[in-house]
PDB file of N, CA and C in Angstrom:
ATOM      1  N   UNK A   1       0.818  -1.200   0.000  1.00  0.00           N
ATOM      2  CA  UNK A   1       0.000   0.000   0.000  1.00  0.00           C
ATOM      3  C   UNK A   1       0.853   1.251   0.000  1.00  0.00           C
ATOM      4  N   UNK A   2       2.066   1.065   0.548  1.00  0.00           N
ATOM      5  CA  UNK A   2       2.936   1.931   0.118  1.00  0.00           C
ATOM      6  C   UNK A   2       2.961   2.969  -0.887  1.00  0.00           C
ATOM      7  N   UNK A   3       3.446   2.018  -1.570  1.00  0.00           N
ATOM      8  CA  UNK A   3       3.427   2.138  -3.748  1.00  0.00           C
ATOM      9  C   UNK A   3       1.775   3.361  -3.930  1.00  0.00           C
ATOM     10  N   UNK A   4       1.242   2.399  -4.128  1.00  0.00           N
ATOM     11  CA  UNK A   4      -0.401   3.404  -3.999  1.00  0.00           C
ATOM     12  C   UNK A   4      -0.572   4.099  -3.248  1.00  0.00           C
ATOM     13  N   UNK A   5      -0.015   4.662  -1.685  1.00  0.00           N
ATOM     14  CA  UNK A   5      -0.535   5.672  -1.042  1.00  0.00           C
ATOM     15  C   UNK A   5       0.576   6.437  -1.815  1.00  0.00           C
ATOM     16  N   UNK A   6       1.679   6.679  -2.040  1.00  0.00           N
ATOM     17  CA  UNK A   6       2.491   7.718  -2.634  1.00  0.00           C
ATOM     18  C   UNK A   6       2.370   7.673  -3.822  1.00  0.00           C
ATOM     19  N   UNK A   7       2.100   7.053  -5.130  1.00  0.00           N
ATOM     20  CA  UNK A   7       2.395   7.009  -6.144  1.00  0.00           C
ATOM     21  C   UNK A   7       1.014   7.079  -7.178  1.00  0.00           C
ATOM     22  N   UNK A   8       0.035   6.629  -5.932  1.00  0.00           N
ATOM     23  CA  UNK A   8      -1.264   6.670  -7.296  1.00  0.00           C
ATOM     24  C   UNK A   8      -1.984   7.778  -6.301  1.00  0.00           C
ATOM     25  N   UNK A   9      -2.557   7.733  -5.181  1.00  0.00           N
ATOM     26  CA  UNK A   9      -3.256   8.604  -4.008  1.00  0.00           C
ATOM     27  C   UNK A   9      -2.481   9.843  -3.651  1.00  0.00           C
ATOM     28  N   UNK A  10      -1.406   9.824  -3.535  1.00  0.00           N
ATOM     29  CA  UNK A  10      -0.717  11.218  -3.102  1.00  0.00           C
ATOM     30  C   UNK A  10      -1.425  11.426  -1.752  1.00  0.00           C
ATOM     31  N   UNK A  11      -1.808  10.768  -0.979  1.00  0.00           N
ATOM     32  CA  UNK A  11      -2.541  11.205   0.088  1.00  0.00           C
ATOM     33  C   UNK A  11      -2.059  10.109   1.300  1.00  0.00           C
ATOM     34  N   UNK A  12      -2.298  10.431   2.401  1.00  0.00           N
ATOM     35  CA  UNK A  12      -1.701   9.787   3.709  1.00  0.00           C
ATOM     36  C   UNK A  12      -2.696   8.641   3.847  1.00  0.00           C
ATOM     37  N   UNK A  13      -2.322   7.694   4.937  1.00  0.00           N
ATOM     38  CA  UNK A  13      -3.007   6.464   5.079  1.00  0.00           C
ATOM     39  C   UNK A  13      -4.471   6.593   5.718  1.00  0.00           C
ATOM     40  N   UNK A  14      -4.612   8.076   6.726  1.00  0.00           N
ATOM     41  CA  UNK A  14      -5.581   8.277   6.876  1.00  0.00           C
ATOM     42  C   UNK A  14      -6.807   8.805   6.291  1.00  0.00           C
ATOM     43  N   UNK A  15      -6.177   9.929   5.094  1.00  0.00           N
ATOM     44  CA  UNK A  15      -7.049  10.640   4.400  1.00  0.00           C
ATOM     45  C   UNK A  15      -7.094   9.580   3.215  1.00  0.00           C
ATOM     46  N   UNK A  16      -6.307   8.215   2.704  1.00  0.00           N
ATOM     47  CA  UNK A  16      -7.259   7.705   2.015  1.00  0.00           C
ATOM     48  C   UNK A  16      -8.602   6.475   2.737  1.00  0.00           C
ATOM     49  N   UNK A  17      -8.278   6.239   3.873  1.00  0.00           N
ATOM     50  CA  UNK A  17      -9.172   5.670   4.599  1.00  0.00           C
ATOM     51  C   UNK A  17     -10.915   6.719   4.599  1.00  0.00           C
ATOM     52  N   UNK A  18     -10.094   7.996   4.788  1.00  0.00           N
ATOM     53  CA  UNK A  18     -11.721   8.590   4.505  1.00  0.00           C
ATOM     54  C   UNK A  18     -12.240   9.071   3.689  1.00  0.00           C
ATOM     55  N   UNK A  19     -11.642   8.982   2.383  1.00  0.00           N
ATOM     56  CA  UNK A  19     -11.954   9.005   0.989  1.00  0.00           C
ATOM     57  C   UNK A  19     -12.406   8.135   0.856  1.00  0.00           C
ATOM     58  N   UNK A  20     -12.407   6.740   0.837  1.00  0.00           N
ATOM     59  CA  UNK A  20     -12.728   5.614   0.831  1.00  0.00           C
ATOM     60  C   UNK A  20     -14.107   5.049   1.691  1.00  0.00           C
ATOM     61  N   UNK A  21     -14.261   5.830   2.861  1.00  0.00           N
ATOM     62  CA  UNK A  21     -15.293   5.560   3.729  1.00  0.00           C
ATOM     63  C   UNK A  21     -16.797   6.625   2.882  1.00  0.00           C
ATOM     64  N   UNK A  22     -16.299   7.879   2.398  1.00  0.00           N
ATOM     65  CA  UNK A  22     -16.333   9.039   1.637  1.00  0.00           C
ATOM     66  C   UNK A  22     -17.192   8.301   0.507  1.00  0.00           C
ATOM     67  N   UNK A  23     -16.210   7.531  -0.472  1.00  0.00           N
ATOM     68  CA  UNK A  23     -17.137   6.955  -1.713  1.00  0.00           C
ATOM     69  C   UNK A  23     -18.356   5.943  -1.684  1.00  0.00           C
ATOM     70  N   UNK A  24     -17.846   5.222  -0.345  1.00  0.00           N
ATOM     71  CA  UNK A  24     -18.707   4.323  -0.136  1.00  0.00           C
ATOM     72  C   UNK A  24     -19.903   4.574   0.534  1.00  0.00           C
ATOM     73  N   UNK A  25     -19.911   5.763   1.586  1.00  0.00           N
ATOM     74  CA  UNK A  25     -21.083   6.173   1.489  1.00  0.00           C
ATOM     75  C   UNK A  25     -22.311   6.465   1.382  1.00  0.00           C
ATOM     76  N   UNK A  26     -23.474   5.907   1.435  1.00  0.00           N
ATOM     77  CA  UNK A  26     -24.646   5.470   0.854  1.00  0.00           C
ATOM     78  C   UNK A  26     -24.936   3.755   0.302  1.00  0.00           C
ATOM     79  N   UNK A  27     -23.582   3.453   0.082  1.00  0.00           N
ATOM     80  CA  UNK A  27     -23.317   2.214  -0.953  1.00  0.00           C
ATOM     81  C   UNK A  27     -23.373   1.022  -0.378  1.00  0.00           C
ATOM     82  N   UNK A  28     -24.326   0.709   1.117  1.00  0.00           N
ATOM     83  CA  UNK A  28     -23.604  -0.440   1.071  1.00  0.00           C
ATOM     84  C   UNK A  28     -23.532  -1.793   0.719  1.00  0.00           C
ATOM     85  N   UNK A  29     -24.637  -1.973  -0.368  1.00  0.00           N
ATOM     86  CA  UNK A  29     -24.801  -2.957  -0.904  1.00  0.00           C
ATOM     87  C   UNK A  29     -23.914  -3.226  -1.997  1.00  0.00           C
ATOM     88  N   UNK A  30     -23.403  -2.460  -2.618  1.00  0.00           N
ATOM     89  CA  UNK A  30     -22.515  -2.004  -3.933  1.00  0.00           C
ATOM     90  C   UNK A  30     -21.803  -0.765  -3.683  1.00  0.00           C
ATOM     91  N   UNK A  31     -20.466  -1.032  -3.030  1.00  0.00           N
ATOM     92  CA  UNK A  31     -19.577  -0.011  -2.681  1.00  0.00           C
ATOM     93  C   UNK A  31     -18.668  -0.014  -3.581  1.00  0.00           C
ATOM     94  N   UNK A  32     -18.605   1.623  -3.723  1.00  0.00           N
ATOM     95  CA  UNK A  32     -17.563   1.691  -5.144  1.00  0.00           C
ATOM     96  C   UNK A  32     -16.325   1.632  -4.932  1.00  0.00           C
ATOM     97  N   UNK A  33     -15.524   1.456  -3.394  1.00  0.00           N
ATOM     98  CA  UNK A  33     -14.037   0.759  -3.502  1.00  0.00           C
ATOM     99  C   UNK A  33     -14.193   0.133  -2.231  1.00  0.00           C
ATOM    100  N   UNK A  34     -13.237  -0.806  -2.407  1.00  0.00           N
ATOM    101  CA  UNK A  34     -12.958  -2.530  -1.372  1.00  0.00           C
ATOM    102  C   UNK A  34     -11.684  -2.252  -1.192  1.00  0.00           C
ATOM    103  N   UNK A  35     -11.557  -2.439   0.027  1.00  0.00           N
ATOM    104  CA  UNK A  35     -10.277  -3.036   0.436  1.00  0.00           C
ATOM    105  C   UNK A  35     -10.203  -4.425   1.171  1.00  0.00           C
ATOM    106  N   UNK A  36      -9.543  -5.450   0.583  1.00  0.00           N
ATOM    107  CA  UNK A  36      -9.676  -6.575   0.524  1.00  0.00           C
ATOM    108  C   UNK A  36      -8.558  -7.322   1.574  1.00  0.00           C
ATOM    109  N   UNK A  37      -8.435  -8.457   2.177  1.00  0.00           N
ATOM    110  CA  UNK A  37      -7.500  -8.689   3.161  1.00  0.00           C
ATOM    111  C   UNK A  37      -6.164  -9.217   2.221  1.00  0.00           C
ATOM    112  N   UNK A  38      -6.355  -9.677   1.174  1.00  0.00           N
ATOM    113  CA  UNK A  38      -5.090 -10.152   0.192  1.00  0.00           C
ATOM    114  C   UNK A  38      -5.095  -9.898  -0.841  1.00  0.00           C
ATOM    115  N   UNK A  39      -4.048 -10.069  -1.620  1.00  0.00           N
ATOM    116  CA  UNK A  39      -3.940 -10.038  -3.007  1.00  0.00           C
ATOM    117  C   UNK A  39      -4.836 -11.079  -3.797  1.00  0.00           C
ATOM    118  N   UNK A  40      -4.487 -12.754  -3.203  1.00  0.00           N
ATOM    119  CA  UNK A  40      -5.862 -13.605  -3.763  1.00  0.00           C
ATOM    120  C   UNK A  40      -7.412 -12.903  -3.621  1.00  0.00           C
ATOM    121  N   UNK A  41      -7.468 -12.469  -2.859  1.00  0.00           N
ATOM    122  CA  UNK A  41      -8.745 -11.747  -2.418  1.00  0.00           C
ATOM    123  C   UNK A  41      -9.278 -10.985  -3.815  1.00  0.00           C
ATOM    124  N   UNK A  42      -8.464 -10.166  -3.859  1.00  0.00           N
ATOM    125  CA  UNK A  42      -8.612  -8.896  -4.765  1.00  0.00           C
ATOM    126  C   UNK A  42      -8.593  -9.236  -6.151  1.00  0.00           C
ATOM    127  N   UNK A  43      -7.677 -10.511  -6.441  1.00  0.00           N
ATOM    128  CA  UNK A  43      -7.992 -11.193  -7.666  1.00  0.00           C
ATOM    129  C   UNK A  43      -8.777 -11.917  -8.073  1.00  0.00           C
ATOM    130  N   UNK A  44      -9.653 -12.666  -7.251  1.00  0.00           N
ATOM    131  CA  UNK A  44     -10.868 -13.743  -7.225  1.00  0.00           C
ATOM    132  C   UNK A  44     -12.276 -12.485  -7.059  1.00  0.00           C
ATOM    133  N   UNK A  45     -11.896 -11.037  -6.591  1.00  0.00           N
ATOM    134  CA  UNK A  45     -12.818 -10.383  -6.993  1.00  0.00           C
ATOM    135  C   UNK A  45     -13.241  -9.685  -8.562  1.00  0.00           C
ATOM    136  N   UNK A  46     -11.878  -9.345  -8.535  1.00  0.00           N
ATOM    137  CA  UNK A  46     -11.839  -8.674 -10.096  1.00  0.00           C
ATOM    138  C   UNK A  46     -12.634  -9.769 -10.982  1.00  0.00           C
ATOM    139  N   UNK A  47     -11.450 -11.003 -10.962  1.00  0.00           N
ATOM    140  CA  UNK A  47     -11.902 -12.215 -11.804  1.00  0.00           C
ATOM    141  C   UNK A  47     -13.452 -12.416 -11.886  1.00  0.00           C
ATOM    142  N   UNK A  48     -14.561 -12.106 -11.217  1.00  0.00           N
ATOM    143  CA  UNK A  48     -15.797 -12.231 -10.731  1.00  0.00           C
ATOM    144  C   UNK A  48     -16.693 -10.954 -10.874  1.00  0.00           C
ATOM    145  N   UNK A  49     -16.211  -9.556 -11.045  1.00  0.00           N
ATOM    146  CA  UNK A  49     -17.091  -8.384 -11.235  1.00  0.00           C
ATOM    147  C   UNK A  49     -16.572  -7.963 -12.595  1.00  0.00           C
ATOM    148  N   UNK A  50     -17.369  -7.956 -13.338  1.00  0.00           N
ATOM    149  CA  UNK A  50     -16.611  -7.404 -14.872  1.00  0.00           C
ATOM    150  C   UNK A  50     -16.517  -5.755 -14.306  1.00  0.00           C
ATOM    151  N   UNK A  51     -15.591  -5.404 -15.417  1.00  0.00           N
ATOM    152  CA  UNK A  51     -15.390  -3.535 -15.373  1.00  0.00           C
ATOM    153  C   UNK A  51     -15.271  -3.356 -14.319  1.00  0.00           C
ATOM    154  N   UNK A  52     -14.494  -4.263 -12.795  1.00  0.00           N
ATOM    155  CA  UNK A  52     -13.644  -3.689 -11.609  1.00  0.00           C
ATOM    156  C   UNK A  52     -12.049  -3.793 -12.245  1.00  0.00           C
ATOM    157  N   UNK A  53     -11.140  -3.283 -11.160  1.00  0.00           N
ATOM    158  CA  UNK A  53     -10.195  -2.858 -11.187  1.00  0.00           C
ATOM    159  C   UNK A  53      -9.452  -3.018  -9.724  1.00  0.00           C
ATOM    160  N   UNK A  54      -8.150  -3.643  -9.615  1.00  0.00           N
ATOM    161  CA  UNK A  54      -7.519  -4.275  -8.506  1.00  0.00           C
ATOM    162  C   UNK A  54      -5.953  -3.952  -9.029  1.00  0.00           C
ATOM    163  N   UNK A  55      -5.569  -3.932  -7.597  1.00  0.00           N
ATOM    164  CA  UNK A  55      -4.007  -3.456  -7.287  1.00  0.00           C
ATOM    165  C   UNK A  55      -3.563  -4.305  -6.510  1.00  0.00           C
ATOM    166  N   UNK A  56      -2.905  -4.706  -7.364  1.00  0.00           N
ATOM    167  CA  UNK A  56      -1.826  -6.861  -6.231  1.00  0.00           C
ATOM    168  C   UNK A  56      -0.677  -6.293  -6.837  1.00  0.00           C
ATOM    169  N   UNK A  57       0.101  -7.050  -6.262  1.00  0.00           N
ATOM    170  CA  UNK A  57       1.381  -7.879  -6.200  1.00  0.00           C
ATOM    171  C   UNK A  57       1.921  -8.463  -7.356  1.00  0.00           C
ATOM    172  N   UNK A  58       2.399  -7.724  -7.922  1.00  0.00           N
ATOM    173  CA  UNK A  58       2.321  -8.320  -9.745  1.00  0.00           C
ATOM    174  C   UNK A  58       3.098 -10.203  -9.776  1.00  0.00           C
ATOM    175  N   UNK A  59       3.018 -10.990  -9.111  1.00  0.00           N
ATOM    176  CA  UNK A  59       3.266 -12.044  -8.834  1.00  0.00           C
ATOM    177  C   UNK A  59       1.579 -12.976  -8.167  1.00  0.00           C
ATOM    178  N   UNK A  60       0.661 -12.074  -7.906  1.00  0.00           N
ATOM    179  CA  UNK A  60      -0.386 -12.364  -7.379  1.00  0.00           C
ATOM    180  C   UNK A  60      -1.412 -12.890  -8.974  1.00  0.00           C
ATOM    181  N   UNK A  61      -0.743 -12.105  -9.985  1.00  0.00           N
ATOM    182  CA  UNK A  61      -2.004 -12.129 -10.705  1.00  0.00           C
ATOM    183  C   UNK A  61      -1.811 -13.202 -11.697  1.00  0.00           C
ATOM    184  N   UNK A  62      -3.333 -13.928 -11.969  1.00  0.00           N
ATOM    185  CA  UNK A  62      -3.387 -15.151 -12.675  1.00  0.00           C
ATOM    186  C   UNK A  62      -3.884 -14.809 -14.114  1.00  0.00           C
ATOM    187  N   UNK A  63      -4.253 -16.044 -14.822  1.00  0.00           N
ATOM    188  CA  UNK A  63      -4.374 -15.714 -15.919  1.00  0.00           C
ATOM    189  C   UNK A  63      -6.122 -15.622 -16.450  1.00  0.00           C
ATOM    190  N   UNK A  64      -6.926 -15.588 -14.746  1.00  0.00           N
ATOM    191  CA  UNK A  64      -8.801 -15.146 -15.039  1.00  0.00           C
ATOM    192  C   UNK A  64      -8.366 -13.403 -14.928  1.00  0.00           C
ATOM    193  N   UNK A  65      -7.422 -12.828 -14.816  1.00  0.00           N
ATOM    194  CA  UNK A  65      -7.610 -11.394 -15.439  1.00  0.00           C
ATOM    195  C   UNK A  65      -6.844 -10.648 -16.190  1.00  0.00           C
ATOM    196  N   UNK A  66      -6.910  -9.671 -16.551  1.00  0.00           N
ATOM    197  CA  UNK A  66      -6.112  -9.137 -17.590  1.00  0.00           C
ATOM    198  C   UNK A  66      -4.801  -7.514 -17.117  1.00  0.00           C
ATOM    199  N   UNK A  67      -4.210  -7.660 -17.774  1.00  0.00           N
ATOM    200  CA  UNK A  67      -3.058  -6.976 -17.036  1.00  0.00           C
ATOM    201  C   UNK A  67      -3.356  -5.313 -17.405  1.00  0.00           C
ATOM    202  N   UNK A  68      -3.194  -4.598 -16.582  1.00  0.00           N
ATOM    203  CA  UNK A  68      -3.427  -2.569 -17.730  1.00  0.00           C
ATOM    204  C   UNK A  68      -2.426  -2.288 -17.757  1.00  0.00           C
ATOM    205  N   UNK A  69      -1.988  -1.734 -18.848  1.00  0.00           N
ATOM    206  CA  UNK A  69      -0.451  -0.673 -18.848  1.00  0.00           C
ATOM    207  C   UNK A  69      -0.957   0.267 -18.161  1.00  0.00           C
ATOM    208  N   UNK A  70       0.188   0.668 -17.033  1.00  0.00           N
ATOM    209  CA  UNK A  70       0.478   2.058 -16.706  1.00  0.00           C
ATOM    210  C   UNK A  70       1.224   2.665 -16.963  1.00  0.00           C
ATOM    211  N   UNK A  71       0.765   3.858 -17.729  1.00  0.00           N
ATOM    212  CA  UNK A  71       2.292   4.996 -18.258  1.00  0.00           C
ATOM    213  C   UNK A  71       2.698   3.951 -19.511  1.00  0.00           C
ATOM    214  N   UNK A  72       1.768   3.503 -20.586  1.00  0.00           N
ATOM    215  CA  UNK A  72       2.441   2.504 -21.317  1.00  0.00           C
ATOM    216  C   UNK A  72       3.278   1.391 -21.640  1.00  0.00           C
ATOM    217  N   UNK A  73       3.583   1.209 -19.822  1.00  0.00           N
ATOM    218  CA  UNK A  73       4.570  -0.180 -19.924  1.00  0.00           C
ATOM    219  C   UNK A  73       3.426  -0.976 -18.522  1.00  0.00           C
ATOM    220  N   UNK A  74       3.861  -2.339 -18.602  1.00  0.00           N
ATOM    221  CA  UNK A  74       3.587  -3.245 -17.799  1.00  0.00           C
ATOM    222  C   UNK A  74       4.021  -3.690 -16.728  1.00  0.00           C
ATOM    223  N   UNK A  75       3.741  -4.227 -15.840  1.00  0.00           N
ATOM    224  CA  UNK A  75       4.971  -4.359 -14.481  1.00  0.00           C
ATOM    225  C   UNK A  75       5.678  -4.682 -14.682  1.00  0.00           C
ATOM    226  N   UNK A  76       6.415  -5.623 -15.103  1.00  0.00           N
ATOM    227  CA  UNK A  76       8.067  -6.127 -14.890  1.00  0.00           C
ATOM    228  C   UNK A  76       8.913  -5.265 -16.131  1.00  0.00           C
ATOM    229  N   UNK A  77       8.351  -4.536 -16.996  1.00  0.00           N
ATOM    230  CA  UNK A  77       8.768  -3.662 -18.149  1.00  0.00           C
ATOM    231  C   UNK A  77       9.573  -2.382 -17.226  1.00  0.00           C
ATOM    232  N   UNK A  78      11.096  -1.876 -17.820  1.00  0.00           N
ATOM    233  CA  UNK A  78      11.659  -1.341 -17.002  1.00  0.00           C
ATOM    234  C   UNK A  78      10.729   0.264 -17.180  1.00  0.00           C
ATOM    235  N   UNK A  79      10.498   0.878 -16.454  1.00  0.00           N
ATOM    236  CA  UNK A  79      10.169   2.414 -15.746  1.00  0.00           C
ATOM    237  C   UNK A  79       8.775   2.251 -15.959  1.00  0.00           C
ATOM    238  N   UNK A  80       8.333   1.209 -15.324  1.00  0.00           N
ATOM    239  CA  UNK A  80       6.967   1.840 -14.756  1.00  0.00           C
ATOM    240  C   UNK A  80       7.141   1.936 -13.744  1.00  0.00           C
ATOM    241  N   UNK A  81       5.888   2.700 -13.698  1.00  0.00           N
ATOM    242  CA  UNK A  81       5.921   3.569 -12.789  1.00  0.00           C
ATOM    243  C   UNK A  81       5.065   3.050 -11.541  1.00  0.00           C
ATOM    244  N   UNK A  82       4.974   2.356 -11.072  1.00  0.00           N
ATOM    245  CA  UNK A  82       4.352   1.711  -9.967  1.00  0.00           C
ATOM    246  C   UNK A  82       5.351   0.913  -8.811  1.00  0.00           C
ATOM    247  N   UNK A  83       6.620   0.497  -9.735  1.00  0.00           N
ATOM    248  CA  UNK A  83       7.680   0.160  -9.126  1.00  0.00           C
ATOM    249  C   UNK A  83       7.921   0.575  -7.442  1.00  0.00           C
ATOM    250  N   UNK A  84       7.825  -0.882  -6.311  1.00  0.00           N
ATOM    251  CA  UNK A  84       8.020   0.224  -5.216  1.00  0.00           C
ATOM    252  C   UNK A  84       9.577   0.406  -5.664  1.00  0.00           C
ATOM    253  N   UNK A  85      10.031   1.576  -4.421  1.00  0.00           N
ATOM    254  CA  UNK A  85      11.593   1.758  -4.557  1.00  0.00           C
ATOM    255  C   UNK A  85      12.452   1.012  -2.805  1.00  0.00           C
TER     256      UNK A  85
END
C-alpha cells in the first residue's frame, strides 16, 4: 500500500481511509471501492465483477484477469511507474 498511497493517491493512510469511507457512502450494498484482506482476495474479486479494477502484487495475478499498462509499460517492463523503490 505503500506504492499506492504515494504514487497513485498522493494522500496519507488516513485521508485515504476517509476518501474511501467518503465513496462508499450510501453504498452499502454495492460499494464503489474494497479493500480486501489479500492479493488472492482482490484477484478472485476482479476475476468475478466485470469492469472492476484491482491493485496486487504483480506475482499475485493469474491468468482469469487481464493486465493494464500504466504509463504505457507493464509491471516487470523497465520504468513503470508503480515500481516500489
Amino acid at each position: 500500500m505503500k506504492v499506492a498511497l504515494e504514487k497513485i493517491y498522493i494522500m496519507s493512510k488516513d485521508e485515504l481511509i476517509a476518501a474511501v469511507a467518503a465513496a462508499n457512502r450510501g453504498r452499502m450494498n454495492h460499494p464503489a471501492v474494497l479493500v480486501l484482506d489479500s492479493d488472492d482476495a482482490v484477484v478472485k474479486r476482479v476475476e468475478t465483477t466485470p469492469g472492476s479494477v484491482g491493485l496486487v502484487d504483480v506475482y499475485a495475478i493469474t491468468g482469469g484477469v487481464n493486465v493494464v499498462k500504466v504509463g504505457g509499460k507493464l509491471p516487470l517492463e523497465p520504468g513503470y511507474p508503480l515500481h516500489g523503490n
